[in-house]
Protein backbone atom coordinates (compact mmCIF):
# COMPACT_ATOMS: atom_id res chain seq x y z
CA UNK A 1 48.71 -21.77 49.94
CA UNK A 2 45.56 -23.68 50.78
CA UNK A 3 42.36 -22.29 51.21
CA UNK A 4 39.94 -23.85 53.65
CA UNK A 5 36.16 -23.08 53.95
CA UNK A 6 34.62 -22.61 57.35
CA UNK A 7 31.95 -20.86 59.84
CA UNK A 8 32.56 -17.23 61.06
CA UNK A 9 29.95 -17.50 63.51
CA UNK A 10 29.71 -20.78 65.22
CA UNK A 11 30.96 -20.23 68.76
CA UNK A 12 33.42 -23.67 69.77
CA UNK A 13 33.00 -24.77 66.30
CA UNK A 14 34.36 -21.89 63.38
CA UNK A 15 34.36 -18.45 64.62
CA UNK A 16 35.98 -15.15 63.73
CA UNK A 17 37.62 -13.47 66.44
CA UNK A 18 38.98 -10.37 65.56
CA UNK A 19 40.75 -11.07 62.80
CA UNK A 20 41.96 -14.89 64.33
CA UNK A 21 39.67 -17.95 63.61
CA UNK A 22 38.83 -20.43 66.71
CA UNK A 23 37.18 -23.32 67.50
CA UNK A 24 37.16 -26.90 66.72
CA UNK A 25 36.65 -27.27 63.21
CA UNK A 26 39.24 -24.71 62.91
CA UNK A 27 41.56 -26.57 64.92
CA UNK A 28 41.22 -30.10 63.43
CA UNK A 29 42.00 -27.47 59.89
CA UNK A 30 44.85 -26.34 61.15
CA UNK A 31 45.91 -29.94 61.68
CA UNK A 32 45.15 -31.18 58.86
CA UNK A 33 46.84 -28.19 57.07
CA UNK A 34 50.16 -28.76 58.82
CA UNK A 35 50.01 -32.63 58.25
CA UNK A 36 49.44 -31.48 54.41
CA UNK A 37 52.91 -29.44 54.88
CA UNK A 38 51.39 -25.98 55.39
CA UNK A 39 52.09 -23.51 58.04
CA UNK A 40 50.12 -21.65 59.44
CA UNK A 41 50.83 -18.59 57.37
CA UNK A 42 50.30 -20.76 54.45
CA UNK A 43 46.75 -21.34 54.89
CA UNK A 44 43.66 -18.47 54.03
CA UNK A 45 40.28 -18.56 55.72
CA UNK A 46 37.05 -17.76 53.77
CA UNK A 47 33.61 -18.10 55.05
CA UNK A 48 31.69 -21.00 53.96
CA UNK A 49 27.93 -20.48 54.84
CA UNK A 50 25.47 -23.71 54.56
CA UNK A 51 23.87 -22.67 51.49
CA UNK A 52 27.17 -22.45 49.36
CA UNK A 53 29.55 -25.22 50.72
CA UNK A 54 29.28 -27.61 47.22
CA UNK A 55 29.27 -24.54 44.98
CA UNK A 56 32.76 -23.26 46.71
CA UNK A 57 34.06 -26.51 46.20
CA UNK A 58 32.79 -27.12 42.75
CA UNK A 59 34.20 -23.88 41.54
CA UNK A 60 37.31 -24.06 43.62
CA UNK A 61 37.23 -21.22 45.78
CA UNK A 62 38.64 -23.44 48.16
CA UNK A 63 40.45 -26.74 48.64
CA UNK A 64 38.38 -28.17 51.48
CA UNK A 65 35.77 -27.13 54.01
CA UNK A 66 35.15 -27.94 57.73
CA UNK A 67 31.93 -26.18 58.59
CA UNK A 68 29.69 -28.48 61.11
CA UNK A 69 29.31 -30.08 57.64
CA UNK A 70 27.59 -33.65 57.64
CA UNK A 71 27.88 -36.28 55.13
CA UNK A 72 24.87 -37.16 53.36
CA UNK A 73 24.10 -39.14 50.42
CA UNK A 74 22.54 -35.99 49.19
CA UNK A 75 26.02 -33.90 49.41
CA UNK A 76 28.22 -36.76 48.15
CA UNK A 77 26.34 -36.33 44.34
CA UNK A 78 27.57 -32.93 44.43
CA UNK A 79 30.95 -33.43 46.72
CA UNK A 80 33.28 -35.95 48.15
CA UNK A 81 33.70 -35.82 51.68
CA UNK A 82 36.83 -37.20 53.64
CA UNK A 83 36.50 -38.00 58.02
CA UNK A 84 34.12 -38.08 59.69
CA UNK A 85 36.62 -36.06 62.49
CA UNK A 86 33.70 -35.81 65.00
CA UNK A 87 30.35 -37.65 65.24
CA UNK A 88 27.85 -35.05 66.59
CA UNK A 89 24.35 -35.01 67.51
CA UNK A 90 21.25 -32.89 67.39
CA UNK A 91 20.44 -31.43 71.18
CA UNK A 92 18.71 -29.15 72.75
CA UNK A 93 20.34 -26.07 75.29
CA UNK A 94 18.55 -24.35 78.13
CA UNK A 95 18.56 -21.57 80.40
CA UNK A 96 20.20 -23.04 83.42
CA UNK A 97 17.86 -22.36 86.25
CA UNK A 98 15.31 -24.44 83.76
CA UNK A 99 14.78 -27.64 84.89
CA UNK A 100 11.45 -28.27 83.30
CA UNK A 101 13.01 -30.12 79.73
CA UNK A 102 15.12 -32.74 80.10
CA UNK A 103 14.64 -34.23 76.29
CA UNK A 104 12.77 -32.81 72.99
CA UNK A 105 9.42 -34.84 73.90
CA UNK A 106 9.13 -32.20 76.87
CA UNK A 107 8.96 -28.75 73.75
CA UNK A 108 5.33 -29.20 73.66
CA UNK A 109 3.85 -25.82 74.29
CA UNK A 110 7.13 -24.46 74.59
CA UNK A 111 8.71 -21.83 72.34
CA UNK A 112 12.14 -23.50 70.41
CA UNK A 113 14.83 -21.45 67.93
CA UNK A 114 16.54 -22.59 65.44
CA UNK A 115 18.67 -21.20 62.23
CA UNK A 116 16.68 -20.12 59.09
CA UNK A 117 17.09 -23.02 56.61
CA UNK A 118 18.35 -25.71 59.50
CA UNK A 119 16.17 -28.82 59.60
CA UNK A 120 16.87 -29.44 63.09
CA UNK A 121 13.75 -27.90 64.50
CA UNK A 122 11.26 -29.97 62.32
CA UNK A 123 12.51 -32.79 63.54
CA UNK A 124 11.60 -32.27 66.64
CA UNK A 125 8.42 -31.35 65.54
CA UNK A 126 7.59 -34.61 63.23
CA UNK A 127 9.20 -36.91 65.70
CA UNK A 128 8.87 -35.84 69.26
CA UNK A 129 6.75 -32.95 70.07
CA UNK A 130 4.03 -31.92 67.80
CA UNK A 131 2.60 -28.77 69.60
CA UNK A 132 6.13 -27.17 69.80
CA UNK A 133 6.07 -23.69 68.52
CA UNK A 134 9.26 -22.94 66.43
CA UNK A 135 11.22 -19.85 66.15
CA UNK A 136 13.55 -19.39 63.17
CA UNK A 137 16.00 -16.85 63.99
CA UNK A 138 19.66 -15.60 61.08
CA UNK A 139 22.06 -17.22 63.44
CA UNK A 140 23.02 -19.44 66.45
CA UNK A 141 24.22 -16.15 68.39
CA UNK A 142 20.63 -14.80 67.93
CA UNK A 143 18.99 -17.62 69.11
CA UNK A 144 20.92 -18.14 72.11
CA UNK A 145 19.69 -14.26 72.75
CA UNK A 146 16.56 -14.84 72.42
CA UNK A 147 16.67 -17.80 75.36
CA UNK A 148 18.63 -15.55 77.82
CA UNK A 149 15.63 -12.74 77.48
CA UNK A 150 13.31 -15.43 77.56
CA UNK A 151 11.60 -14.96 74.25
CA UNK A 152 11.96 -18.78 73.57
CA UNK A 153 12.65 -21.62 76.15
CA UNK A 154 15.53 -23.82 73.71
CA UNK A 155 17.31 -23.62 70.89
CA UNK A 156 18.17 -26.70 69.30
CA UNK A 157 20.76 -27.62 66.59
CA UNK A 158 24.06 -30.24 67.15
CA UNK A 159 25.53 -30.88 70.24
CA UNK A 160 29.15 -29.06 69.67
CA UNK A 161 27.93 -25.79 68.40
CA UNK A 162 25.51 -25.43 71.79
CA UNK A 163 28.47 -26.40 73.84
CA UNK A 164 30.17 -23.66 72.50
CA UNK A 165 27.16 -21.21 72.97
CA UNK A 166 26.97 -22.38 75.90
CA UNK A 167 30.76 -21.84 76.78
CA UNK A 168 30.49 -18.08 75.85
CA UNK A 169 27.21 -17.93 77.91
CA UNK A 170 29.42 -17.74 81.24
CA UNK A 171 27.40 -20.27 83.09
CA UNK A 172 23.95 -18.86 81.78
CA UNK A 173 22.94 -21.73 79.42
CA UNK A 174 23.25 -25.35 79.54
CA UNK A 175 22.82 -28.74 76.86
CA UNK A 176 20.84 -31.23 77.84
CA UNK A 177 23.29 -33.69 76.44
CA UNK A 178 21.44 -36.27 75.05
CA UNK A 179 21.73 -36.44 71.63
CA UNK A 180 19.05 -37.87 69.34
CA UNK A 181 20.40 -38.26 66.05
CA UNK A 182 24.04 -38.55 64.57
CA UNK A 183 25.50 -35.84 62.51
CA UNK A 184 29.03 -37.23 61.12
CA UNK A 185 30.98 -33.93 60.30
CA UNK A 186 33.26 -34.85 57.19
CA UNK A 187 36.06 -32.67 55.29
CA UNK A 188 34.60 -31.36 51.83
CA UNK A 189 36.49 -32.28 49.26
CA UNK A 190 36.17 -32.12 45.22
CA UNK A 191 34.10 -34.58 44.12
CA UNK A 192 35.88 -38.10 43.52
CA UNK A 193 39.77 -36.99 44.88
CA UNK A 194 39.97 -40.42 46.96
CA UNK A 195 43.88 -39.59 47.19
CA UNK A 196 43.44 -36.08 48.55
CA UNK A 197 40.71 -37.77 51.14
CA UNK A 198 43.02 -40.65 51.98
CA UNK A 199 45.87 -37.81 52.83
CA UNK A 200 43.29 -36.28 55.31
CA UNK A 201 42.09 -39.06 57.08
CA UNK A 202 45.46 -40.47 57.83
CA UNK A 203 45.84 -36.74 59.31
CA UNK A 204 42.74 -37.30 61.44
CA UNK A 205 43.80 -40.38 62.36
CA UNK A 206 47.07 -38.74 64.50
CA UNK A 207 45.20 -36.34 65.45
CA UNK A 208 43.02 -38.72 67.54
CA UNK A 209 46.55 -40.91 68.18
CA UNK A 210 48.25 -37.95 69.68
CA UNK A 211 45.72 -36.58 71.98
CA UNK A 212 45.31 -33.70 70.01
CA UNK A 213 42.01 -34.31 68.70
CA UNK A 214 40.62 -34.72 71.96
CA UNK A 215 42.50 -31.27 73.68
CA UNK A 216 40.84 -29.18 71.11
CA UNK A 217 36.95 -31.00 71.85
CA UNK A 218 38.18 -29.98 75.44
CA UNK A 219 39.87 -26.29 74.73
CA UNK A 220 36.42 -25.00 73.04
CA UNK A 221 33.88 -26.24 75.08
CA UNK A 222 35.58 -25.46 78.31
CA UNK A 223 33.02 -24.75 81.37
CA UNK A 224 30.53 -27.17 79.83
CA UNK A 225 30.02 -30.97 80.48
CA UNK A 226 30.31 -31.51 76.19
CA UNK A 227 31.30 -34.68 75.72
CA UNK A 228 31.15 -36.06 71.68
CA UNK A 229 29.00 -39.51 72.28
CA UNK A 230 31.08 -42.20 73.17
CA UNK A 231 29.10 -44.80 71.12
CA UNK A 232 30.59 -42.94 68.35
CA UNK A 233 33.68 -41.01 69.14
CA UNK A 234 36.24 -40.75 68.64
CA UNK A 235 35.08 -41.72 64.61
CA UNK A 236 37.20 -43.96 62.40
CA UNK A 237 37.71 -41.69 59.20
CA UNK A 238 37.44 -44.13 55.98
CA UNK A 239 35.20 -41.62 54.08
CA UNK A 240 36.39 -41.38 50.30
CA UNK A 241 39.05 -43.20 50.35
CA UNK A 242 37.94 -45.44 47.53
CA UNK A 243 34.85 -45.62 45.05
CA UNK A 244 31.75 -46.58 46.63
């Protein structure tokens, strides 16, 4: 068996469907899994919210996580990280009659959700629009509520999770798409296992060589214009491999 952390409730990205898991993280998984020599019967789900991913892995409740989870020099004193598998970026999404924000610097005055505990929406306040009023809401499904009623006019976090918000929205909601910062998601790992991260980025690696990596970016944000930015993507996954 192998255990692999990720989000229940991340539209596109981890999700929990009765009782199947979708989306892209839980694709490039499943991937990885099988390239590890598991089926798919082999492998057990378990939730990993944002505020316990290095204590999961430090305790071993599970053997890796792919959660929207970016590598940070923070993390890696905790964790090791192997990928990145996808280089995101923080955007905004919109109702999509809404033609009044094209870009964060436009959020002044205007009413913007985000998760509790997410950074994303103080950094559009510090860096682009200072009279922004923010709007913390317990997840991504809540926020994207509160924009179809009107309550707030964006919700902002990275660019994959609001394409698949925006996917389930059935034409309703839209991304901006144009990113303004880079997010590399990475594979948590236990800290310092630079054979067990070598093992998954030569997985990620044929997953981008086989066209695989870039049917399941298209299979869970279908209906949207997504795409990861080129400048970045696909990534070249070298993280952990060796002692830095």
């Amino acid at each position: 068996m192998i255990k692999i952390g990720i989000k229940f409730d991340q539209p596109g990205v981890g999700f929990k469907k009765s009782g199947t898991y979708v989306g892209f993280d839980v694709d490039v998984a499943r991937y990885i899994a099988q390239e590890l020599g598991y089926s798919e019967d082999q492998i057990e789900w378990k939730e990993a919210p944002s505020k316990q991913r290095e204590a999961m892995l430090q305790n071993g409740d599970v053997d890796m996580i792919l959660a929207s989870y970016s590598i940070t020099d923070a993390r890696k004193r905790a964790v090791s990280f192997a990928g990145p598998y996808l280089v995101a970026g923080q955007d905004l999404m919109v109702r999509s009659d809404d033609h009044s924000i094209s870009g964060p610097e436009d959020l002044n005055g205007k009413r913007l959700c985000s998760v509790t505990g997410s950074t994303s929406a103080v950094v559009v306040k510090e860096k682009f629009a200072n009279e922004v009023q923010l709007m913390q809401q317990p997840g991504y499904a809540e926020c994207a509520t509160a924009l179809f009623s009107g309550i707030v006019d964006a919700v902002t976090t990275d660019d994959i999770i609001l394409a698949g918000l925006a996917a389930a929205s059935r034409g309703r909601l839209r991304v901006i798409g144009k990113p303004f910062t880079t997010e590399y998601y990475g594979v948590g790992i236990k800290k310092g296992d630079t054979a067990f991260a070598t093992r998954i980025n030569n997985a990620i690696r044929s997953m981008i060589n086989d066209g695989s990596w870039k049917r399941a970016i298209e299979d869970n944000t279908r209906g949207t214009d997504y795409m990861p930015n080129p400048e970045f993507n696909p990534p070249s996954p070298t993280e952990g491999e060796q002692h830095e």
